[in-house]
N, C-alpha and C. Protein backbone atom coordinates (compact mmCIF):
# COMPACT_ATOMS: atom_id res chain seq x y z
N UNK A 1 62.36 133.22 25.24
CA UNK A 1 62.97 134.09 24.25
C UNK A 1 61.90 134.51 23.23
N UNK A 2 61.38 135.74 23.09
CA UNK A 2 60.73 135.93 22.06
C UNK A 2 60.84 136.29 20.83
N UNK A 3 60.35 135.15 19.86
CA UNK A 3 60.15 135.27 18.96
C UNK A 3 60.07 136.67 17.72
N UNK A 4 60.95 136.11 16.30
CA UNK A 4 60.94 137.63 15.56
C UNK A 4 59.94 138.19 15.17
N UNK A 5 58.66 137.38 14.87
CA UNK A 5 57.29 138.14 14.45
C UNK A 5 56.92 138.87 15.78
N UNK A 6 57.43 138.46 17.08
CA UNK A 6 57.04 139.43 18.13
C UNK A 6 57.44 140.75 18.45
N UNK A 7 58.75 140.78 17.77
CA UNK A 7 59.66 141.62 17.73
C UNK A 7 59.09 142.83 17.00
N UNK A 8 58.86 142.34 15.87
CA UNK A 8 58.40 143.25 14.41
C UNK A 8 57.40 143.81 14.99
N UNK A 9 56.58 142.99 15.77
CA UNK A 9 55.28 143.50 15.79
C UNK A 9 55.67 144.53 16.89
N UNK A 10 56.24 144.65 17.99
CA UNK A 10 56.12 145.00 18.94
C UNK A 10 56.94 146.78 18.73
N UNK A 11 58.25 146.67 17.76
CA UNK A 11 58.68 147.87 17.12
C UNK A 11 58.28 148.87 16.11
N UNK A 12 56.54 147.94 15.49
CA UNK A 12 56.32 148.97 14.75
C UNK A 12 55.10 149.52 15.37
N UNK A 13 54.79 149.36 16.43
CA UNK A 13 54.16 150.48 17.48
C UNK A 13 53.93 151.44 17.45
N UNK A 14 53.70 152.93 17.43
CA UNK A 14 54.03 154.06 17.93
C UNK A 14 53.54 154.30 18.94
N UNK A 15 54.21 155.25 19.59
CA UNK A 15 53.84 155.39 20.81
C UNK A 15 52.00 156.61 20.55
N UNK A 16 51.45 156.48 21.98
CA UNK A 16 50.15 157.11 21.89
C UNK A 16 50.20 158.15 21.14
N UNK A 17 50.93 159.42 21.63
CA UNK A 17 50.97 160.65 21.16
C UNK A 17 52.28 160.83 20.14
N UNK A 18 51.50 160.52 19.03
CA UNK A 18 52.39 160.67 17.91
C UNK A 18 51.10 161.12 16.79
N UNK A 19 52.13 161.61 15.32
CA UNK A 19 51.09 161.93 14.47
C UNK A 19 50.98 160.46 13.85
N UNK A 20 51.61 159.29 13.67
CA UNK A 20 51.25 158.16 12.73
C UNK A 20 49.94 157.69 13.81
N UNK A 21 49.82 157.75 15.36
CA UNK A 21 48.67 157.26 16.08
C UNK A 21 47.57 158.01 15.17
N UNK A 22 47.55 159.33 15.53
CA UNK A 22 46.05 160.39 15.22
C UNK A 22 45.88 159.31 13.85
N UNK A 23 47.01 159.43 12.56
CA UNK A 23 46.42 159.07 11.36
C UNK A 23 45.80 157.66 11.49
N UNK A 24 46.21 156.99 12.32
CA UNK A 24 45.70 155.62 12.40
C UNK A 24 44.11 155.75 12.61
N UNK A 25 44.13 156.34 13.40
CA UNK A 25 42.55 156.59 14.11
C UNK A 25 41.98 157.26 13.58
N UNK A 26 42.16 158.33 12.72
CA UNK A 26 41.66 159.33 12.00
C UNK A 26 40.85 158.27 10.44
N UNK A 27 41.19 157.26 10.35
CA UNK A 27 40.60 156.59 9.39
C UNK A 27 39.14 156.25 9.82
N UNK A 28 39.10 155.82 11.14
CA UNK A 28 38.00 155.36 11.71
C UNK A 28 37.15 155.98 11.50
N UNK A 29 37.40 158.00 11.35
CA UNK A 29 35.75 159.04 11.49
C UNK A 29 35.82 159.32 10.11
N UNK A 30 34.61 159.81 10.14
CA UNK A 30 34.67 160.28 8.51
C UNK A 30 35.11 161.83 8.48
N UNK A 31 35.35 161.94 7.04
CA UNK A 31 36.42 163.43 7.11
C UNK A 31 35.68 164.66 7.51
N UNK A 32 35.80 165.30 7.93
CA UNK A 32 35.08 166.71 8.33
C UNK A 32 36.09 168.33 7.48
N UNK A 33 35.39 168.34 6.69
CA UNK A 33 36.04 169.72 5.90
C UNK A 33 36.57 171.32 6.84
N UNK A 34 37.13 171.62 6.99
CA UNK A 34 36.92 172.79 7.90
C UNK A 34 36.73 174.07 6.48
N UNK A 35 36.11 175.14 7.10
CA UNK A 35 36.06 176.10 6.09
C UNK A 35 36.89 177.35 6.77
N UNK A 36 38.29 177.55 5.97
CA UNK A 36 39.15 178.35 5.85
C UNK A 36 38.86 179.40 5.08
N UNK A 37 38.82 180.44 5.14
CA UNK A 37 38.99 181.50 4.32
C UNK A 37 40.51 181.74 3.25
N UNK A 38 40.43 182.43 2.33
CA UNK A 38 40.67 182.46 1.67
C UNK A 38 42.39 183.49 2.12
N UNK A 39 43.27 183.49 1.87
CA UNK A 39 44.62 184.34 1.95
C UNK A 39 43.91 186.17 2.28
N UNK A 40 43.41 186.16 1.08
CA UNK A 40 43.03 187.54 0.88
C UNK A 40 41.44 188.23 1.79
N UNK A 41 40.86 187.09 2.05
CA UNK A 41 39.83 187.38 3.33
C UNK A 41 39.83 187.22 4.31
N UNK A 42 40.77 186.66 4.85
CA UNK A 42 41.37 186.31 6.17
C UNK A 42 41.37 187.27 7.21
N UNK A 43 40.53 187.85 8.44
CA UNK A 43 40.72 188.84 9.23
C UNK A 43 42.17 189.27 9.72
N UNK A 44 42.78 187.48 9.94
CA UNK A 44 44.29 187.78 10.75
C UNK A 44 45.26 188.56 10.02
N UNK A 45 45.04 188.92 8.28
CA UNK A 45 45.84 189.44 8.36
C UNK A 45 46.04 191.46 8.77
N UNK A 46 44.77 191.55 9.80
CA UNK A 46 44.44 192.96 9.97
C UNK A 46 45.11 193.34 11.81
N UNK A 47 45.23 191.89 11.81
CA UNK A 47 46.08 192.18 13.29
C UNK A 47 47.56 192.82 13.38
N UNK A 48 47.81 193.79 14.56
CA UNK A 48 48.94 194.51 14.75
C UNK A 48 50.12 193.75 14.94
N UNK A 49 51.25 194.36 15.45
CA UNK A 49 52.21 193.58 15.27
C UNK A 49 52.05 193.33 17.20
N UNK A 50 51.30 194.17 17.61
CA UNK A 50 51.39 193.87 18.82
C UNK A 50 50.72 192.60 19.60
N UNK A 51 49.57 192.17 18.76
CA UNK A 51 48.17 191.29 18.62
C UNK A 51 49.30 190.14 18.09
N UNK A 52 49.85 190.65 17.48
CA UNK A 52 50.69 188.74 16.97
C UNK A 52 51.79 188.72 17.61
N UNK A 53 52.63 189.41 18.25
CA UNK A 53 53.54 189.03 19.59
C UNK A 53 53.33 188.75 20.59
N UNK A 54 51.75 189.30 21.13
CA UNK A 54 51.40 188.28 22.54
C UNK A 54 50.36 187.74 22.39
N UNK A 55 50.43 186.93 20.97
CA UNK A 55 49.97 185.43 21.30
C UNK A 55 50.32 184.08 21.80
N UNK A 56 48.92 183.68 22.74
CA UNK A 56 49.53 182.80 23.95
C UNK A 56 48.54 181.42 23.47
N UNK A 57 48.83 180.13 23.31
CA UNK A 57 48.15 178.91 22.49
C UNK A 57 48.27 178.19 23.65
N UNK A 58 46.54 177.80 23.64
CA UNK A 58 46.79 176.42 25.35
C UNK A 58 46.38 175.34 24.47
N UNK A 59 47.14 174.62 24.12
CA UNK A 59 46.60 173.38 23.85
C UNK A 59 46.41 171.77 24.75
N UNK A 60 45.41 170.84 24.15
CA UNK A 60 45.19 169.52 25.35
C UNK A 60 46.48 168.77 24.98
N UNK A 61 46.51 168.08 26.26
CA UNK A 61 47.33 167.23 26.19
C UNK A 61 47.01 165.96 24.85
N UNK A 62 48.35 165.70 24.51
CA UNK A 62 47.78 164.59 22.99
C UNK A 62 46.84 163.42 23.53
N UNK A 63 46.54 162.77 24.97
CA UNK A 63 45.84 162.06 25.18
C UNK A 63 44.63 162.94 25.22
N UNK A 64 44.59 163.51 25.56
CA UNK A 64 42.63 164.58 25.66
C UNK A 64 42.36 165.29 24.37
N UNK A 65 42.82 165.15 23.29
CA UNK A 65 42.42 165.63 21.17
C UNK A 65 41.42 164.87 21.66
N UNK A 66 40.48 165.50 20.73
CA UNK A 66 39.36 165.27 20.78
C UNK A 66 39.54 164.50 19.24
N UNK A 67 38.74 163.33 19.04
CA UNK A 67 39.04 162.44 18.11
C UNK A 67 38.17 162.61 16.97
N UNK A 68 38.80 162.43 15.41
CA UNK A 68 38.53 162.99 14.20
C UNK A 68 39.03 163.13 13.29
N UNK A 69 38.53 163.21 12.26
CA UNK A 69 39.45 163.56 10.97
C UNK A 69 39.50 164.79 10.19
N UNK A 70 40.23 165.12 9.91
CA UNK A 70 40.64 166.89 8.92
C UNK A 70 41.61 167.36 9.84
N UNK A 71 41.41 168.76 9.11
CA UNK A 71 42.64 169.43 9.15
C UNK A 71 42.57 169.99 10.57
N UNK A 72 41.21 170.68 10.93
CA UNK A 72 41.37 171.08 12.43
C UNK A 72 41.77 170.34 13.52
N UNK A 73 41.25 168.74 13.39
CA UNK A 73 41.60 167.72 13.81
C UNK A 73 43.58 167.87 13.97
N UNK A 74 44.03 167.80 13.17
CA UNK A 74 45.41 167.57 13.03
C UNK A 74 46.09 168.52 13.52
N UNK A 75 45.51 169.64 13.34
CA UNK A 75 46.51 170.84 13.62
C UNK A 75 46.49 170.63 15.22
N UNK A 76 45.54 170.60 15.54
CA UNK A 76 45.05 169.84 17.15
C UNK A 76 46.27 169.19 18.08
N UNK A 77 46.22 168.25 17.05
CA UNK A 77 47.08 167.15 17.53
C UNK A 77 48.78 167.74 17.17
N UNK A 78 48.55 168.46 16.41
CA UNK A 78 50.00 168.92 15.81
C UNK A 78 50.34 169.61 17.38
N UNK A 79 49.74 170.59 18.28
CA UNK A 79 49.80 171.59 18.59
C UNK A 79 50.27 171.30 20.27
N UNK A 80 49.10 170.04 20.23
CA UNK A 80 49.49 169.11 21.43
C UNK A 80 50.90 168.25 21.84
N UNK A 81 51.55 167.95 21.06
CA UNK A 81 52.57 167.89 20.28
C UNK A 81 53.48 168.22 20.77
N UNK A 82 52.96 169.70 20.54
CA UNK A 82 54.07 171.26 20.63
C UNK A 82 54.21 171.11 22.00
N UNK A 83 53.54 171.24 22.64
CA UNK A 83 52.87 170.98 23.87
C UNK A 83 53.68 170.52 24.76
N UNK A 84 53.48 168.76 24.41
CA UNK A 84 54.12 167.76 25.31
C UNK A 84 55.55 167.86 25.20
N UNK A 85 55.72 168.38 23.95
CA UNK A 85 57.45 168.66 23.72
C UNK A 85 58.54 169.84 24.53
N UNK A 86 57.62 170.53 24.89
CA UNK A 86 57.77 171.51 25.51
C UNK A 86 58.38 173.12 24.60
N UNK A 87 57.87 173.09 23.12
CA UNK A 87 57.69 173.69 22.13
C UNK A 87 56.87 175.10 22.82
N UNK A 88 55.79 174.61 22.93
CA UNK A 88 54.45 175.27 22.75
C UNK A 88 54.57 177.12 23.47
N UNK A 89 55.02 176.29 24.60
CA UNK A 89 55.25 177.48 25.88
C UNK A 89 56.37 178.22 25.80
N UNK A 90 57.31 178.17 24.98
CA UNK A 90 58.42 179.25 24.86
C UNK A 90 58.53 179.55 23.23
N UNK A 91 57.22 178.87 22.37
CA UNK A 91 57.22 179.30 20.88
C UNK A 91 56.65 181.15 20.98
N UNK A 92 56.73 181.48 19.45
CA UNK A 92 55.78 182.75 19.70
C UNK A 92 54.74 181.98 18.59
N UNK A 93 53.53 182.54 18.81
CA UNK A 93 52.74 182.85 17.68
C UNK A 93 52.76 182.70 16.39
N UNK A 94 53.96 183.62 16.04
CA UNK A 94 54.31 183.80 14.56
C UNK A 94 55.31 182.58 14.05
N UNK A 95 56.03 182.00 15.04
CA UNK A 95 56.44 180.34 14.73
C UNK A 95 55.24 179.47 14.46
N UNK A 96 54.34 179.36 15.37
CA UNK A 96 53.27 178.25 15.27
C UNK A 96 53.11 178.50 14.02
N UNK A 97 52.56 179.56 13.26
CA UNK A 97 51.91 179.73 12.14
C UNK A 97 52.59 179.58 10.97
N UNK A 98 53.77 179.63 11.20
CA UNK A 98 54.80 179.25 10.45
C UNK A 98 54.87 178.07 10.36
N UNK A 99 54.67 177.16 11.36
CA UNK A 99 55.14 175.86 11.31
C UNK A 99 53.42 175.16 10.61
N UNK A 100 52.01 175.48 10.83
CA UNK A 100 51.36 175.44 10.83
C UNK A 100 50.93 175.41 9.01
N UNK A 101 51.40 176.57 8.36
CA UNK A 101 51.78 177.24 7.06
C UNK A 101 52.64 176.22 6.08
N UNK A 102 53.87 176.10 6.68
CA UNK A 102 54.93 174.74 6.14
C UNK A 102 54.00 173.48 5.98
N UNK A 103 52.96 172.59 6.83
CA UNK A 103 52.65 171.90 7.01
C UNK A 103 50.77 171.70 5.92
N UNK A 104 50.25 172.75 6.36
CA UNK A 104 48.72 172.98 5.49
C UNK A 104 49.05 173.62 4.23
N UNK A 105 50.04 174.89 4.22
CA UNK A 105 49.88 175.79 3.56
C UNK A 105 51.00 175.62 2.05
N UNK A 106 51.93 176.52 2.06
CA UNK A 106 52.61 176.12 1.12
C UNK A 106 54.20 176.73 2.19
N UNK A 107 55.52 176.13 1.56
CA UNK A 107 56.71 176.06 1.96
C UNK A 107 57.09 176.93 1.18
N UNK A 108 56.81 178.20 0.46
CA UNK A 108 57.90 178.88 -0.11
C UNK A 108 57.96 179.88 0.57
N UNK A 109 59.00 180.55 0.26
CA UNK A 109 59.78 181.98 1.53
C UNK A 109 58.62 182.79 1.73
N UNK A 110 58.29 183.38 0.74
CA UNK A 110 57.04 184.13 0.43
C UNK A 110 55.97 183.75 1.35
N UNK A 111 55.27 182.96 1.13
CA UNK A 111 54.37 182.60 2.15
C UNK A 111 54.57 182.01 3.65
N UNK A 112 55.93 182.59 3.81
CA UNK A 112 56.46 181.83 4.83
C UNK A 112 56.56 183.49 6.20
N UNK A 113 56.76 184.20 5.07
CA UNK A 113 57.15 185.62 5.74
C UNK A 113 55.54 185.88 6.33
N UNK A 114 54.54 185.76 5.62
CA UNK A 114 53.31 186.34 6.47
C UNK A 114 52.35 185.38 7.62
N UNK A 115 52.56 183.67 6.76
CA UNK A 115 51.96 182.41 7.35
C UNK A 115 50.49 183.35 7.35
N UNK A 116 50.04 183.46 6.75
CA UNK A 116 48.33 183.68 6.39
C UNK A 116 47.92 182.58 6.83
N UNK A 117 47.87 181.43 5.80
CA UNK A 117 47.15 179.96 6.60
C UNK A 117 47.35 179.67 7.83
N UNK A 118 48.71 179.65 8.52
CA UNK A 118 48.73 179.53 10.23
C UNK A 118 48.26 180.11 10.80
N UNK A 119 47.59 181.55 10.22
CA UNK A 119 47.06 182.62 11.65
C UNK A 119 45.50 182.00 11.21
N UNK A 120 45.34 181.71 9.79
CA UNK A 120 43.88 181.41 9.51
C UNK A 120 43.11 179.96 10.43
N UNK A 121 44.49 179.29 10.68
CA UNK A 121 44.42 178.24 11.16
C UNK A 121 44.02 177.92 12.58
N UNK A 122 44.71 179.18 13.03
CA UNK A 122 44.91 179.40 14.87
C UNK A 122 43.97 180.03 14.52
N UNK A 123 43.13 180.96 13.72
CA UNK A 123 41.90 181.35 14.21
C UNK A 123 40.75 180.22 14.22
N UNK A 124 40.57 179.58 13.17
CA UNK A 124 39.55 178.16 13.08
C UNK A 124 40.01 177.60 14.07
N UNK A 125 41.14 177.36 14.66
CA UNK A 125 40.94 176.56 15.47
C UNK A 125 40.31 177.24 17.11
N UNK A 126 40.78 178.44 17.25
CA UNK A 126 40.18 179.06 18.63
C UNK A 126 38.67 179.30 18.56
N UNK A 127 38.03 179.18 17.02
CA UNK A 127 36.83 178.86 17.14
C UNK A 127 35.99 177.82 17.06
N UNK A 128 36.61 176.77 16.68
CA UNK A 128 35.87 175.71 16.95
C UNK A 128 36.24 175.38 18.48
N UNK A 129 35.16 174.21 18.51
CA UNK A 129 35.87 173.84 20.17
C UNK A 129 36.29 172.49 20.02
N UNK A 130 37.42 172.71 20.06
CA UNK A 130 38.18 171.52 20.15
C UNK A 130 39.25 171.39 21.49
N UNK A 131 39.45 171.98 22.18
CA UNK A 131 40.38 172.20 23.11
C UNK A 131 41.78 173.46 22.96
N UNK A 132 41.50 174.13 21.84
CA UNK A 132 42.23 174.91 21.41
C UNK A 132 41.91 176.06 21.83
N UNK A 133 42.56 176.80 22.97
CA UNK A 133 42.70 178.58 22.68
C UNK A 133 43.71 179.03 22.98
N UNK A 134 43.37 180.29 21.67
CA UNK A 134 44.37 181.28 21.52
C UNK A 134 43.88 182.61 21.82
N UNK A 135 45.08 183.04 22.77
CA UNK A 135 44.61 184.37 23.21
C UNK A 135 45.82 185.11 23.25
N UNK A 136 45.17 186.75 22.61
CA UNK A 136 45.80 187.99 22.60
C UNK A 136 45.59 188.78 23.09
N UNK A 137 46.42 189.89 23.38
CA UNK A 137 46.36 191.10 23.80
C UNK A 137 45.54 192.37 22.65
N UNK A 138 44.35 192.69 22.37
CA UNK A 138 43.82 193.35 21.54
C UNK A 138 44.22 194.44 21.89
N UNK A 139 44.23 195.73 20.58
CA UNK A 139 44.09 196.67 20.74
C UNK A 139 42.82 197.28 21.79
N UNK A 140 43.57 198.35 22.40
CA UNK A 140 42.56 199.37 23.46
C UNK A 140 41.68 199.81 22.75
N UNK A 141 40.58 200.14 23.57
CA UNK A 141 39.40 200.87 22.83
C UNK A 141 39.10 202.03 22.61
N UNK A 142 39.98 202.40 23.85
CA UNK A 142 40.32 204.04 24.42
C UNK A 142 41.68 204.41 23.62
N UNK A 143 41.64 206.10 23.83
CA UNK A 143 42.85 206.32 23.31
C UNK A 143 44.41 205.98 24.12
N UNK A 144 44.17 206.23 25.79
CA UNK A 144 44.85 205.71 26.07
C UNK A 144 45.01 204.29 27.76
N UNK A 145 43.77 203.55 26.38
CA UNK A 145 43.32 202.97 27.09
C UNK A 145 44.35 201.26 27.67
N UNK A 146 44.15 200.17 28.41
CA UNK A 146 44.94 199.06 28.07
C UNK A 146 44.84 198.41 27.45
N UNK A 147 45.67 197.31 27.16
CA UNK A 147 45.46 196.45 25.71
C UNK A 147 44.08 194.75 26.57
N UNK A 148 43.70 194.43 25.51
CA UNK A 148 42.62 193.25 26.56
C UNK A 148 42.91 192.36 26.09
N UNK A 149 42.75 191.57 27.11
CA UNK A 149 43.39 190.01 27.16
C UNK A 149 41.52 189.36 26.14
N UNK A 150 42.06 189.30 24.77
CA UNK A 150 40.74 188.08 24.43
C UNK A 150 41.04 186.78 23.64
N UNK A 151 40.40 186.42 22.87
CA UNK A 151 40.62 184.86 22.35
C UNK A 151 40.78 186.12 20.73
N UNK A 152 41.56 185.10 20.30
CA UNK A 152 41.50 185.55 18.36
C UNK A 152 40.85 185.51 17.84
N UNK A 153 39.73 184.44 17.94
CA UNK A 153 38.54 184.60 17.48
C UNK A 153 37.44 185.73 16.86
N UNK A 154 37.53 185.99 18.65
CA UNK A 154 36.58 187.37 19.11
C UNK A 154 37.03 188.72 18.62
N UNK A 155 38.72 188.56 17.94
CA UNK A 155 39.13 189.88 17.98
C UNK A 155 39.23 189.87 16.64
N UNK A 156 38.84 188.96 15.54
CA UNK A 156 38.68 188.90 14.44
C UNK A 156 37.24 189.09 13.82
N UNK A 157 36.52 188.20 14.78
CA UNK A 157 35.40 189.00 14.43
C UNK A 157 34.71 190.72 15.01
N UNK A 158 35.25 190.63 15.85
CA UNK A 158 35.62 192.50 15.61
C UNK A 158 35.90 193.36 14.42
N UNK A 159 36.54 192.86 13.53
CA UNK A 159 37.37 193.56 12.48
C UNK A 159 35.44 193.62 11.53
N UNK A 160 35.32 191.97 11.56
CA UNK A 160 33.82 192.02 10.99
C UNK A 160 34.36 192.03 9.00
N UNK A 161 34.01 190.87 8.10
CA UNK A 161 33.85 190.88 7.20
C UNK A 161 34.23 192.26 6.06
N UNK A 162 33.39 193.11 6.34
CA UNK A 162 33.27 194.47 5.75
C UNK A 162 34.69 195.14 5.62
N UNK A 163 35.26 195.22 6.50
CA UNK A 163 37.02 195.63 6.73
C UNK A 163 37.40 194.76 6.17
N UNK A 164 37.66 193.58 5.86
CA UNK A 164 38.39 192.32 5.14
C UNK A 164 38.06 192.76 3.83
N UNK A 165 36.98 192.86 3.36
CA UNK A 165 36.48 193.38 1.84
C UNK A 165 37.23 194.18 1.10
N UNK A 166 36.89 195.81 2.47
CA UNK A 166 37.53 196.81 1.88
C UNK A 166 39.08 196.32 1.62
N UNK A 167 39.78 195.76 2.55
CA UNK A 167 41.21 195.60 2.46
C UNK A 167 41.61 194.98 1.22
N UNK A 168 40.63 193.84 0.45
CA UNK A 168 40.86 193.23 -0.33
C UNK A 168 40.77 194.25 -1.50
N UNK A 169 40.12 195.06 -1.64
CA UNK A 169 39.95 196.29 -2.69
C UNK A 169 41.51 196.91 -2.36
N UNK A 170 41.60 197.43 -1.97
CA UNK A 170 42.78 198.22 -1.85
C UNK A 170 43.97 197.18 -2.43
N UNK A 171 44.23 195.89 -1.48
CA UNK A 171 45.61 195.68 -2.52
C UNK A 171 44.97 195.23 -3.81
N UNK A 172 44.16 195.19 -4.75
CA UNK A 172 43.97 194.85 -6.01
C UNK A 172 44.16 196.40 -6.57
């Protein structure tokens, strides 16, 4: 018959793929800052409505996160998550970032309607390599040309700094 300290011990477990595991382990590395841009410099918010409806997120399985601490780290594991839950593959885009936004960013309606930080997020993350990509359908190049399958990344840095600037002039 086993014993109640075996008990205790044995129920406060979590299972592998959970977020109390990552935080457990996440003590072990030292923190790694990610550098986010700012609401108002953010490329994602120059994407169409078409570029943020067919976005498609592959994330690793929660045993294959690549191990670490911060925020890219987490969202990682958040995403994997999504994943194993069977979230991931019938979410859109504009949920992740939402859910992504609630979680990094801030919870009020307002910032809930655009999720700036979630698209900022899904972009840091399709550029680092962590096991994360996200891929869209970009605008054609042609006039009536097809739309191209690329990573968000690539289609943000397309837009290129300079367009983010100007945009920031205009709404001030």
């Amino acid at each position: 018959m086993p014993i109640i300290n075996e008990l205790n011990a044995t129920l406060n477990r979590y299972p592998d793929d959970s977020l109390p595991t990552y935080w457990e382990r996440s003590l072990n590395y030292p923190h790694e800052p990610a550098e986010l841009l700012s609401r108002h410099e953010t490329p994602t918010r120059l994407l169409t409505n078409t570029e943020r409806a067919t976005v498609r997120i592959d994330a690793p399985e929660p045993f294959d996160c690549p191990q670490g601490s911060g925020i890219l780290y987490e969202a990682t594991v958040r995403l994997a998550l999504f994943r194993s839950r069977g979230v991931l593959p019938h979410s859109s885009g504009h949920y992740i970032a939402r859910q992504l936004e609630s979680v990094f960013g801030s919870r009020h309606p307002f910032a809930q309607v655009r999720a700036l930080v979630g698209w900022e997020l899904l972009r840091a993350l399709d550029a680092a390599d962590l096991g994360t990509n996200v891929w869209i359908s970009g605008e054609p190049t042609e006039p009536l040309g097809r739309y191209r399958r690329m990573r968000l990344a690539a289609r943000c840095a397309e837009f290129g700094n300079s367009h983010a600037e100007r945009r920031v002039s205009e709404i001030r």
